[in-house]
Each structure stands twice: as structure tokens, then as C-alpha cells.
N, C-alpha and C. Protein backbone atom coordinates (compact mmCIF):
# COMPACT_ATOMS: atom_id res chain seq x y z
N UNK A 1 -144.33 49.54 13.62
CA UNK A 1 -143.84 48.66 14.64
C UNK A 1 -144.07 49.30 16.01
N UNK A 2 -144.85 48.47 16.74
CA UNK A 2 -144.58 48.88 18.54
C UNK A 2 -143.64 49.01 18.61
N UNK A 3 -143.25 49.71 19.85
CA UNK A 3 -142.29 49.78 20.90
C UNK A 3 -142.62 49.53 22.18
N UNK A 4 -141.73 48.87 23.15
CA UNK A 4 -141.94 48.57 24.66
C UNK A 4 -140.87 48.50 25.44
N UNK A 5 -141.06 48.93 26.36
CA UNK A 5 -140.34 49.00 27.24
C UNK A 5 -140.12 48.03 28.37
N UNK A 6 -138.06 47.75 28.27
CA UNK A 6 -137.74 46.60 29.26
C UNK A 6 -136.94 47.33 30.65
N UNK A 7 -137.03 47.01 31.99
CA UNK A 7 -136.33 47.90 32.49
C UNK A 7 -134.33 46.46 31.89
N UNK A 8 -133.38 47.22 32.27
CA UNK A 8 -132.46 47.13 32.52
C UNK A 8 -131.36 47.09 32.99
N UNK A 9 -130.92 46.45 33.95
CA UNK A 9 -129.99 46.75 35.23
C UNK A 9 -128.49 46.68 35.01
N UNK A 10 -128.05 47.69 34.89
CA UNK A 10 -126.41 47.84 34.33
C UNK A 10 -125.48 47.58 35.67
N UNK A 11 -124.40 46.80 35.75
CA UNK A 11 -123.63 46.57 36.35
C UNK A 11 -122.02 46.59 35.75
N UNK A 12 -121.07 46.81 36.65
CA UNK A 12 -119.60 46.97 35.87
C UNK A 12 -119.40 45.45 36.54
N UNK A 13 -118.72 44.97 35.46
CA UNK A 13 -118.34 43.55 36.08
C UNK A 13 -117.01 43.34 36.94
N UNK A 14 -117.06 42.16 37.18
CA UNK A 14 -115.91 42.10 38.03
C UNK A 14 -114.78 42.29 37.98
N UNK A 15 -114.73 42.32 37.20
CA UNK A 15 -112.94 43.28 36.53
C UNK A 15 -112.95 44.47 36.95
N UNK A 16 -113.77 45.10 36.55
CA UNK A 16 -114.23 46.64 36.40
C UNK A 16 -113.95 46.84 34.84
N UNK A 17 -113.80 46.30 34.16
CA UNK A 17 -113.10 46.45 33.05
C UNK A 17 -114.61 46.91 31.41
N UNK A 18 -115.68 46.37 32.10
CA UNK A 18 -117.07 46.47 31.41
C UNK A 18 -118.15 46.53 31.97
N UNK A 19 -119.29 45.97 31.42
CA UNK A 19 -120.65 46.53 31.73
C UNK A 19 -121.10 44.77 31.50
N UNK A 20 -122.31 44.61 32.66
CA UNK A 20 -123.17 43.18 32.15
C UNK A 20 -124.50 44.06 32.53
N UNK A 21 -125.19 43.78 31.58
CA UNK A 21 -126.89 44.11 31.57
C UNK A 21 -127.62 42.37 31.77
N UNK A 22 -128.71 42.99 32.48
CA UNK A 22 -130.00 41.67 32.60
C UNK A 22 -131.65 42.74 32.50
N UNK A 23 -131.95 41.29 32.25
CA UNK A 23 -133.47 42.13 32.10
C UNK A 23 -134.36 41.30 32.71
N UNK A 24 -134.50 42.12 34.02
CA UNK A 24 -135.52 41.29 34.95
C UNK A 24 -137.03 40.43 34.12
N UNK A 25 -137.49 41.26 33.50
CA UNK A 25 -138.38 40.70 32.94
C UNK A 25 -138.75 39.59 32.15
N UNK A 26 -137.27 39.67 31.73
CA UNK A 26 -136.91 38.50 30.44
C UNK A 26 -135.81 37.08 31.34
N UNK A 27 -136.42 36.45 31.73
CA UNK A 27 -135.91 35.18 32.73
C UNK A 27 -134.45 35.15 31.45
N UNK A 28 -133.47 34.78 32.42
CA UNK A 28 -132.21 34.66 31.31
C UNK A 28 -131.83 35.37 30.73
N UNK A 29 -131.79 36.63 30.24
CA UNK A 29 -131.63 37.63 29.03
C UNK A 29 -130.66 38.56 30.11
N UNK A 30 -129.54 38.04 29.56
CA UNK A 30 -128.20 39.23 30.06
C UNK A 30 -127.17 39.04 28.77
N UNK A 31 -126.69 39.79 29.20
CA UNK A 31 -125.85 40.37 28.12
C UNK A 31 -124.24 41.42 28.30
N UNK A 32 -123.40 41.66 28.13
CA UNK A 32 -122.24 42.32 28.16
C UNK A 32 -121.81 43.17 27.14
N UNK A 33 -120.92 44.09 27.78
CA UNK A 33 -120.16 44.93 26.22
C UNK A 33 -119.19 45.97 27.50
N UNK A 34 -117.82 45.80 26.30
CA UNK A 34 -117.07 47.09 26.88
C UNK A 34 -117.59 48.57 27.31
N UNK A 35 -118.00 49.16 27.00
CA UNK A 35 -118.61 50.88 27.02
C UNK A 35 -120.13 50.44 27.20
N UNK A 36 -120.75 51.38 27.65
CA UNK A 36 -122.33 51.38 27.87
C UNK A 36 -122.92 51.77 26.22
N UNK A 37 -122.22 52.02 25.54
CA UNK A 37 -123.05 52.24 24.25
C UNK A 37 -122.95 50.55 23.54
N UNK A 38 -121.86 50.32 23.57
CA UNK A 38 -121.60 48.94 23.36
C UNK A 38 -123.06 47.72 24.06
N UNK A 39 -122.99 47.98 25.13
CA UNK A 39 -123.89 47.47 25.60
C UNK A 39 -125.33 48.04 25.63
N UNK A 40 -125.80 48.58 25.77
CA UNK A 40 -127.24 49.27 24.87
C UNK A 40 -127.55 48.56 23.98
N UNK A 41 -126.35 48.46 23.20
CA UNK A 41 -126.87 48.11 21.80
C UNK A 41 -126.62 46.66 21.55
N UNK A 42 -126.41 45.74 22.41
CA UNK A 42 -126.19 44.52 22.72
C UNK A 42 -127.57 44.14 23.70
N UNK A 43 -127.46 45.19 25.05
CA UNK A 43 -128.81 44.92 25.67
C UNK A 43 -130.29 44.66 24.53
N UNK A 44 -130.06 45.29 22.95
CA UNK A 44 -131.56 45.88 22.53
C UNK A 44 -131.35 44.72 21.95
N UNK A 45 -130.26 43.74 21.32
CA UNK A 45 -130.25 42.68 20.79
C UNK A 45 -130.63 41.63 21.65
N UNK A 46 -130.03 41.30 22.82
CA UNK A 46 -130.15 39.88 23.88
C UNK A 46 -131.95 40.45 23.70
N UNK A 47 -132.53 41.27 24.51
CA UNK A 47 -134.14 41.33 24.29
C UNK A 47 -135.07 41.21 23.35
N UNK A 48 -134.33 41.27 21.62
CA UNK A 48 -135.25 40.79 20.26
C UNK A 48 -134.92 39.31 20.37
N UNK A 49 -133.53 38.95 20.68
CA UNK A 49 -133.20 37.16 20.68
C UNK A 49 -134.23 36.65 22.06
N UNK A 50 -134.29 37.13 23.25
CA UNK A 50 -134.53 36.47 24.29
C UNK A 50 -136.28 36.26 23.63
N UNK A 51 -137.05 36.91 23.07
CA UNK A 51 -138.52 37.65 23.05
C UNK A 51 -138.74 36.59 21.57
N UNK A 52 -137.78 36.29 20.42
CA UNK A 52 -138.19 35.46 19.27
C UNK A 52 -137.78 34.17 19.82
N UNK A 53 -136.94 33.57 21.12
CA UNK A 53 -136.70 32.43 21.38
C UNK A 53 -137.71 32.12 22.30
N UNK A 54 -137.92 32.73 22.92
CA UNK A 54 -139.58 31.82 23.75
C UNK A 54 -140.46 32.35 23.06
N UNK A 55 -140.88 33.06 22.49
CA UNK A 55 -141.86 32.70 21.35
C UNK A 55 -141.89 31.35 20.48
N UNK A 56 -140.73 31.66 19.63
CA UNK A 56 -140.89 30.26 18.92
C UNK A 56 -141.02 28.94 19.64
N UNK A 57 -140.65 28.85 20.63
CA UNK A 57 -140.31 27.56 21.74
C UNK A 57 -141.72 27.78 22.45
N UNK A 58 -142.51 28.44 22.14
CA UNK A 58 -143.70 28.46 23.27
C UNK A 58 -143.50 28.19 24.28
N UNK A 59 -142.25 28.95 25.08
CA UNK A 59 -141.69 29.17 26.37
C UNK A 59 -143.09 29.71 27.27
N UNK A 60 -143.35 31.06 26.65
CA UNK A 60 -144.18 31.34 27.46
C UNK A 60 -144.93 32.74 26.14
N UNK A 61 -146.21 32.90 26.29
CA UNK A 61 -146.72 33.67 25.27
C UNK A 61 -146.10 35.33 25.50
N UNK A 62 -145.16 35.97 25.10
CA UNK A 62 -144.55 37.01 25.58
C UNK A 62 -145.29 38.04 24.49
N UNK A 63 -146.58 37.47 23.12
CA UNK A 63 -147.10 38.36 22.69
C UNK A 63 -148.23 39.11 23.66
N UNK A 64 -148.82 37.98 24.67
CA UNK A 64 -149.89 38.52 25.40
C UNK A 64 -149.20 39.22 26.45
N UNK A 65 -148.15 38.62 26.95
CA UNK A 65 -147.90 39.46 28.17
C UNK A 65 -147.92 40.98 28.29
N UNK A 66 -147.18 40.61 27.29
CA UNK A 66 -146.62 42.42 27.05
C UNK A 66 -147.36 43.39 25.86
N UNK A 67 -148.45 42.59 25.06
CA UNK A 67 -149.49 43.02 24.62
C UNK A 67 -149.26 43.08 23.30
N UNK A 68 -148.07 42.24 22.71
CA UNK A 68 -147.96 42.32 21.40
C UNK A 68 -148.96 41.61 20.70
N UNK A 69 -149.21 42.55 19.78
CA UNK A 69 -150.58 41.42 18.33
C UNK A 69 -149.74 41.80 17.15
């Protein structure tokens, strides 16, 4: 299996109480979690969901973009 790289922009939300991640790259693809490990591992999920939902939807070809075959 490839691997690729998304950047990720961590923010504490407005509470202060957690973390919201987005991924510039991925139009829509944010995500939340209490602790930053929490969220990591939520961020690596919203980016396999965001990446198999416009795929299947032929949103936009995200195998060429990013060079998946």
C-alpha cells in the first residue's frame, strides 16, 4: 500500500476544551477529538472517508491527483 501525505491544520476549539483538524487539500474533510492523539487518529479516518467518498461519487479523480493507481 502507498502512503501520502495530507498537510493538517490543528486548532483548539472554541471551548478550549478540544482539537478540530481540516485538511486543506481535501475540500470539506474536518474532523474533531478530545486529545491530539484522539484526533490524529480521527484526522487519518475523515481523510480515507473524505478520499473513498469523492471517488466513488466521481467528485473529482483524487486517484490522479495525488497519483494513486
Amino acid at each position: 500500500m502507498k502512503k501520502y501525505t495530507f498537510s493538517v491544520l490543528i486548532e483548539k476549539d472554541e471551548d478550549g476544551n478540544g482539537f478540530i483538524a481540516t485538511v486543506p487539500e481535501l475540500k470539506g474533510c474536518h474532523t474533531q477529538g478530545n486529545t491530539i492523539t484522539e484526533l490524529v487518529a480521527n484526522a487519518k479516518e475523515a481523510i480515507e472517508l473524505c478520499l473513498e467518498v469523492a471517488t466513488n461519487d466521481n467528485l473529482i479523480n483524487y486517484a490522479e491527483k495525488f497519483n494513486i493507481a
